[in-house]
N, C-alpha and C. Protein backbone atom coordinates (compact mmCIF):
# COMPACT_ATOMS: atom_id res chain seq x y z
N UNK A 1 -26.53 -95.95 -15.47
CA UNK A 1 -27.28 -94.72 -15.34
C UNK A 1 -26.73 -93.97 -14.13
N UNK A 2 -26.21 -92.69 -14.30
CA UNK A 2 -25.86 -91.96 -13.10
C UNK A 2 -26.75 -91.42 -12.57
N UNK A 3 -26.62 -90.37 -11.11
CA UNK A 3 -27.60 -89.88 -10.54
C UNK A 3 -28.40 -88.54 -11.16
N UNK A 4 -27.51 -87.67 -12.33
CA UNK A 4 -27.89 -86.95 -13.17
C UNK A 4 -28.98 -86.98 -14.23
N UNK A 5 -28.94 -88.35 -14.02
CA UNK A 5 -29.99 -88.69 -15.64
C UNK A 5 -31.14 -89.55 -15.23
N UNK A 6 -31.05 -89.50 -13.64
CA UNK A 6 -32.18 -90.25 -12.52
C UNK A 6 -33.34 -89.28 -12.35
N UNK A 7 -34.73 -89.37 -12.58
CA UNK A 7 -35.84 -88.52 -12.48
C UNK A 7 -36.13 -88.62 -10.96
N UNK A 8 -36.00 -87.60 -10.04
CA UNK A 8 -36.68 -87.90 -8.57
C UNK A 8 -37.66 -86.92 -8.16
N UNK A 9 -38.21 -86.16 -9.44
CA UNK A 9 -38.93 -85.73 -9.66
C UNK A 9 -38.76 -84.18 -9.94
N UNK A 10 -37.65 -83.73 -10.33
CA UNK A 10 -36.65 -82.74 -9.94
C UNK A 10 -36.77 -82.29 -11.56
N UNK A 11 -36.62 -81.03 -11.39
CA UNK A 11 -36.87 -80.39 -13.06
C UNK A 11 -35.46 -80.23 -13.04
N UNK A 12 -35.21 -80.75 -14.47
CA UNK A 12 -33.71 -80.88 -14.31
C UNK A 12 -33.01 -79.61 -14.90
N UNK A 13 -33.35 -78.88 -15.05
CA UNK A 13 -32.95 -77.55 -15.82
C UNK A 13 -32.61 -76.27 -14.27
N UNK A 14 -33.65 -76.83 -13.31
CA UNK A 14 -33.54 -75.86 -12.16
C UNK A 14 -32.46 -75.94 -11.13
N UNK A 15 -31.36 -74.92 -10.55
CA UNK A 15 -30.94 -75.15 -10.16
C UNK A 15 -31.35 -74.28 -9.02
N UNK A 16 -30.27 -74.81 -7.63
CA UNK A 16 -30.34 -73.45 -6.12
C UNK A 16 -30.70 -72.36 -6.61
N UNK A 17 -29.42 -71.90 -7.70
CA UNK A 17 -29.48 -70.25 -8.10
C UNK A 17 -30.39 -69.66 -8.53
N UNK A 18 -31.55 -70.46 -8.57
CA UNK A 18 -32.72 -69.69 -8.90
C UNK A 18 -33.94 -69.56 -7.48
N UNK A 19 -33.42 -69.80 -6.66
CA UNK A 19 -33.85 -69.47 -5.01
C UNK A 19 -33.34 -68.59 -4.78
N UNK A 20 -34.46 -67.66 -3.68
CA UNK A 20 -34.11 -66.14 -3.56
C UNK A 20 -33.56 -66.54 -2.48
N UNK A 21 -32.50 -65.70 -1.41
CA UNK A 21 -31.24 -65.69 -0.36
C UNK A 21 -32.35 -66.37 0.69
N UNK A 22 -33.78 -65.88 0.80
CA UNK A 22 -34.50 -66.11 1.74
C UNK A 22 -35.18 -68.13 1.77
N UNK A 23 -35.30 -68.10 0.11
CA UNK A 23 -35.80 -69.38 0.08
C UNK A 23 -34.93 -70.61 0.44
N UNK A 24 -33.66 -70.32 0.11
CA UNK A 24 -32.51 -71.22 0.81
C UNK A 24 -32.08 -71.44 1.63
N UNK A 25 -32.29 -69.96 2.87
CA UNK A 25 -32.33 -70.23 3.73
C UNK A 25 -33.34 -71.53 4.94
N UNK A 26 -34.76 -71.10 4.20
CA UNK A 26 -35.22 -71.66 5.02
C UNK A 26 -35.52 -73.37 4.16
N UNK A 27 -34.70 -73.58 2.94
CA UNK A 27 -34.82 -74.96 2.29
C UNK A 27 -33.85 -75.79 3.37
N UNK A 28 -32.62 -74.92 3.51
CA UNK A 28 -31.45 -74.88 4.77
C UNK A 28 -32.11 -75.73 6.20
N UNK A 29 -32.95 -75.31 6.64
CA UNK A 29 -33.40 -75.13 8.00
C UNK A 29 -34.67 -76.48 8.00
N UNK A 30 -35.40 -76.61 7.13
CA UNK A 30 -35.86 -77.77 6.68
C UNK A 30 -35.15 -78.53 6.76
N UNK A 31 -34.14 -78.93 5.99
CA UNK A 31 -33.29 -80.08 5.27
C UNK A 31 -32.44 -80.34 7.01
N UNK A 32 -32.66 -79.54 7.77
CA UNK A 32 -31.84 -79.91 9.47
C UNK A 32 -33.33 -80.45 10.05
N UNK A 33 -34.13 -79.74 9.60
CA UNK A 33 -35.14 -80.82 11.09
C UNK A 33 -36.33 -80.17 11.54
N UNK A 34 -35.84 -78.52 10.93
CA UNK A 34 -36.40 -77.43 11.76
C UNK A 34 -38.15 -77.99 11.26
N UNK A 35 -38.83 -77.46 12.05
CA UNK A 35 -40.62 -77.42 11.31
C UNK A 35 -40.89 -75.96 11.28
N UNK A 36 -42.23 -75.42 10.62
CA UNK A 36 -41.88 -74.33 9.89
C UNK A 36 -42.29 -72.91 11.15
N UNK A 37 -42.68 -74.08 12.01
CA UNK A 37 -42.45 -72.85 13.44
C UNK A 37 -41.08 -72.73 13.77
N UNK A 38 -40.50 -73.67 14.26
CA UNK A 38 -38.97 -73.78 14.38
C UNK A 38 -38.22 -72.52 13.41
N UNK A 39 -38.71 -72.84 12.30
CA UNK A 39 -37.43 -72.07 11.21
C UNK A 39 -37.91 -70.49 10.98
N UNK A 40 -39.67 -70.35 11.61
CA UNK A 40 -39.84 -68.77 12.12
C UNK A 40 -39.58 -68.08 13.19
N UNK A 41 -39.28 -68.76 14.16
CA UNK A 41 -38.59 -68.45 15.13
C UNK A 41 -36.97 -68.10 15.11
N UNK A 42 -36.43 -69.18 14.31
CA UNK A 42 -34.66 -68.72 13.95
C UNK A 42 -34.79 -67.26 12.81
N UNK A 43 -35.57 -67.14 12.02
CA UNK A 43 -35.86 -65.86 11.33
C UNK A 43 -36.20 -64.76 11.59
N UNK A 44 -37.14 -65.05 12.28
CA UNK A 44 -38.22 -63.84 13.09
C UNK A 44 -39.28 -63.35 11.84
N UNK A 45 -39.86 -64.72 11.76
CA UNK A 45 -41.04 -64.03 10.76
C UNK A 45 -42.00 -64.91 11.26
N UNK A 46 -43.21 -64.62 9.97
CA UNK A 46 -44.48 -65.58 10.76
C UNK A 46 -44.55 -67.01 10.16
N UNK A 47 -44.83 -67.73 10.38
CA UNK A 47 -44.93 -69.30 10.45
C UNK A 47 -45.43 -69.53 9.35
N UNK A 48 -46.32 -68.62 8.40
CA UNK A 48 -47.15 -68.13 7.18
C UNK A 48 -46.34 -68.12 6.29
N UNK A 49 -45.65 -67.25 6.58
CA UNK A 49 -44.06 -66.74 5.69
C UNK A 49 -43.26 -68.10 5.21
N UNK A 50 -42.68 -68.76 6.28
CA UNK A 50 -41.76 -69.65 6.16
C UNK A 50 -42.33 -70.82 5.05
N UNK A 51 -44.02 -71.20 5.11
CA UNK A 51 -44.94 -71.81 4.14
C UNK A 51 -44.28 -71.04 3.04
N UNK A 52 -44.97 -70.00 3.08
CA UNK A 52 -44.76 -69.28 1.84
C UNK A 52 -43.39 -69.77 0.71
N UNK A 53 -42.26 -69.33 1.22
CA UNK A 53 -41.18 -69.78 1.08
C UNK A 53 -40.67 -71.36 0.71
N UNK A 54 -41.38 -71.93 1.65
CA UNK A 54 -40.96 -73.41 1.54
C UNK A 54 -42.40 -73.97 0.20
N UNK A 55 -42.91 -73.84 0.02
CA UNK A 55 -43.87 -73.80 -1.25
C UNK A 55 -43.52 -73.07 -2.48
N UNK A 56 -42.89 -71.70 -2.55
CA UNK A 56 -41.88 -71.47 -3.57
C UNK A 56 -40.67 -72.12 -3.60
N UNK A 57 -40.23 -72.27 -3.01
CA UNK A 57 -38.59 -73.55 -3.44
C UNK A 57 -39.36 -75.01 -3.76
N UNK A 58 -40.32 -75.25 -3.30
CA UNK A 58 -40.61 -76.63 -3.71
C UNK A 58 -41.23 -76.38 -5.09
N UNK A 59 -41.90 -75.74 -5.28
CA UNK A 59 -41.90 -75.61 -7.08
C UNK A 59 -41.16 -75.12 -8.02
N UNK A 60 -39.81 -74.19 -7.89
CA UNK A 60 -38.90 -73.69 -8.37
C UNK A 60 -38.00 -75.12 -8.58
N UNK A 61 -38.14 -75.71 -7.45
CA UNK A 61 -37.15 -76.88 -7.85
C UNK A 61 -38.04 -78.73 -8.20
N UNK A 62 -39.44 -78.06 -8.21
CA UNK A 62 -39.85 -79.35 -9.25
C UNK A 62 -40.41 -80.16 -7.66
N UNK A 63 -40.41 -80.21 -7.04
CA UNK A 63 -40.77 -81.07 -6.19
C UNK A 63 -42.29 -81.17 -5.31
N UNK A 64 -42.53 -82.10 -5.12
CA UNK A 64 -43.98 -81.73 -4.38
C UNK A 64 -44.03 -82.45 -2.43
N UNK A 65 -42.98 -83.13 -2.40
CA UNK A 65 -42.73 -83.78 -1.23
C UNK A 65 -41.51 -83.07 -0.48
N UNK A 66 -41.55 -82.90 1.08
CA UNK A 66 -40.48 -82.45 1.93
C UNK A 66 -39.15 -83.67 1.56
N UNK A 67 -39.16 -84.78 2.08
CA UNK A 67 -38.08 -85.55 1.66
C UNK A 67 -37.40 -85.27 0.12
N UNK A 68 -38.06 -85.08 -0.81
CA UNK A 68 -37.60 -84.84 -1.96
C UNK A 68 -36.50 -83.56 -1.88
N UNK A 69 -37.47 -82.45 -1.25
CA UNK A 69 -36.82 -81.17 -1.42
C UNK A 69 -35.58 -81.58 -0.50
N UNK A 70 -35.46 -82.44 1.08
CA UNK A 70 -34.16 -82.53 1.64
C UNK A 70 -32.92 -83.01 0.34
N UNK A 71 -33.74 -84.50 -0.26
CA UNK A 71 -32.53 -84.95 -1.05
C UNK A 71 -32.20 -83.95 -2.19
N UNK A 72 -33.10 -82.97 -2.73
CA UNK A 72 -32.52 -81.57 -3.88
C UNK A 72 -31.46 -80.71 -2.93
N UNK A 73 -31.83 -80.51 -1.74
CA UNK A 73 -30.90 -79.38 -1.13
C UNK A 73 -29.59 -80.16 -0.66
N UNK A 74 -29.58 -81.28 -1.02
CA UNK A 74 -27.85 -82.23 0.01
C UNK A 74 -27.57 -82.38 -1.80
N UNK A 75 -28.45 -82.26 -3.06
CA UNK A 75 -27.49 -82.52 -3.64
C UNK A 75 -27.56 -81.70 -4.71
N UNK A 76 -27.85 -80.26 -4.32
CA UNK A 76 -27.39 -79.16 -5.01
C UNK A 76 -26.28 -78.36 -3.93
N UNK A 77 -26.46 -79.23 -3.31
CA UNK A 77 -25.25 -78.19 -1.82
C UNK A 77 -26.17 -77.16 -1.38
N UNK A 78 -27.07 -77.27 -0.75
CA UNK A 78 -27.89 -76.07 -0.31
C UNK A 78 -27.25 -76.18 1.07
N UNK A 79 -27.19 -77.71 1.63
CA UNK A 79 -26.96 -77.83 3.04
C UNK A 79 -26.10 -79.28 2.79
N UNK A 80 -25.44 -79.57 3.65
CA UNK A 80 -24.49 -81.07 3.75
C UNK A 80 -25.16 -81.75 4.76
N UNK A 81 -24.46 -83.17 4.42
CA UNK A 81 -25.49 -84.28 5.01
C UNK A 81 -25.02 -84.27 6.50
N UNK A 82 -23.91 -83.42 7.17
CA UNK A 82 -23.57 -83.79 8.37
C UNK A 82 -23.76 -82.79 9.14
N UNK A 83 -24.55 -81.35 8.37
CA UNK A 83 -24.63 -79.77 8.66
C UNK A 83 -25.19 -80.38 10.05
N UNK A 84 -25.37 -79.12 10.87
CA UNK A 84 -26.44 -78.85 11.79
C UNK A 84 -26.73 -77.38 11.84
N UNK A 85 -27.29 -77.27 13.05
CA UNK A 85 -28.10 -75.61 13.50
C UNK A 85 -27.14 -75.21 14.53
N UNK A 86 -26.31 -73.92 13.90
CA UNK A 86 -25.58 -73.57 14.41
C UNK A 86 -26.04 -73.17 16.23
N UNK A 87 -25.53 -72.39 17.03
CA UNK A 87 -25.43 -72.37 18.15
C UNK A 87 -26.81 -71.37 18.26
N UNK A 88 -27.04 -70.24 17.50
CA UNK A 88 -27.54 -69.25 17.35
C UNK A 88 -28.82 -69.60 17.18
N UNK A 89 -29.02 -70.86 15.88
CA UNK A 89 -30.48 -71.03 15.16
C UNK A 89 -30.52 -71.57 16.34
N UNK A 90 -30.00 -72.86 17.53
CA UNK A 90 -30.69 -73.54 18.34
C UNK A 90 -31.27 -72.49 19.26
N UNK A 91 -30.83 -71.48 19.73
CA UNK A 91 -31.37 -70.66 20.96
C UNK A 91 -32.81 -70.15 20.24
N UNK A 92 -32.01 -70.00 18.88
CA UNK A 92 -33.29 -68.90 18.69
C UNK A 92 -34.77 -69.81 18.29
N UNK A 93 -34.41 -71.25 18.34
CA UNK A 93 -35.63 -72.04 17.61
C UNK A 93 -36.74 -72.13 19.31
N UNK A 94 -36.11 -72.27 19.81
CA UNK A 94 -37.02 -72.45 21.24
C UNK A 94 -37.81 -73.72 21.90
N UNK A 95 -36.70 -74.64 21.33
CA UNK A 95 -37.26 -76.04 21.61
C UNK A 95 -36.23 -76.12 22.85
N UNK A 96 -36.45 -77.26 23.33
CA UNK A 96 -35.54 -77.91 24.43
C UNK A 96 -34.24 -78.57 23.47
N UNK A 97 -33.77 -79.20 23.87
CA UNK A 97 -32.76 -80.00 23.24
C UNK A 97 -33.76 -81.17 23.15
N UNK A 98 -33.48 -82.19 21.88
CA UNK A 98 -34.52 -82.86 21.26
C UNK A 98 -33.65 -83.80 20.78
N UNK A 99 -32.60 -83.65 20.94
CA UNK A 99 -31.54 -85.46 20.80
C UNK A 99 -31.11 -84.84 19.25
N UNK A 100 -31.62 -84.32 18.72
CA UNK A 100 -31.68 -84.12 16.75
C UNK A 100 -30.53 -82.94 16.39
N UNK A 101 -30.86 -81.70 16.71
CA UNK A 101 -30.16 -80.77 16.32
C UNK A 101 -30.12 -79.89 17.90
């Protein structure tokens, strides 16, 4: 059995391309570490929003758990398993340095 024909709860018909530029972004920013203050702060929206968003990609792509949605986004290529937060998202997230990203 390959990983294609493996149920992880993932509607198998859905792919990224049906995430709007915004929802991938912040599936992106998840799948690094960010929390959904973190990933409104690298955006500049409200913390509401980023829910918003991260609750539409998790049902567009079948899922009801954060870990799930990381392993959909490393293996639709939303984000790679070795990505990080570029130089920019770290300033703009407003944490200290945190050992992680």
């Amino acid at each position: 059995m390959d990983l294609n024909s493996m149920s992880f709860g993932v509607k198998p018909l859905t792919m990224a391309n049906d995430l709007t530029k915004r929802e991938r972004e912040v599936v992106r920013l998840i799948s690094l570490g960010c929390t959904d203050e973190d990933a409104a702060n690298i955006l500049g929206v409200a913390t509401s929003t980023i829910n918003s968003h991260r609750m539409r990609a998790m049902g567009k792509l079948g899922v009801n758990k954060v870990a799930l949605l990381v392993r959909v986004a490393i293996k639709q290529r939303i984000t790679k398993v070795g990505e990080t937060l570029t130089a920019s998202e770290k300033r703009k997230r407003g944490r200290k340095r945190d050992g992680w990203n």
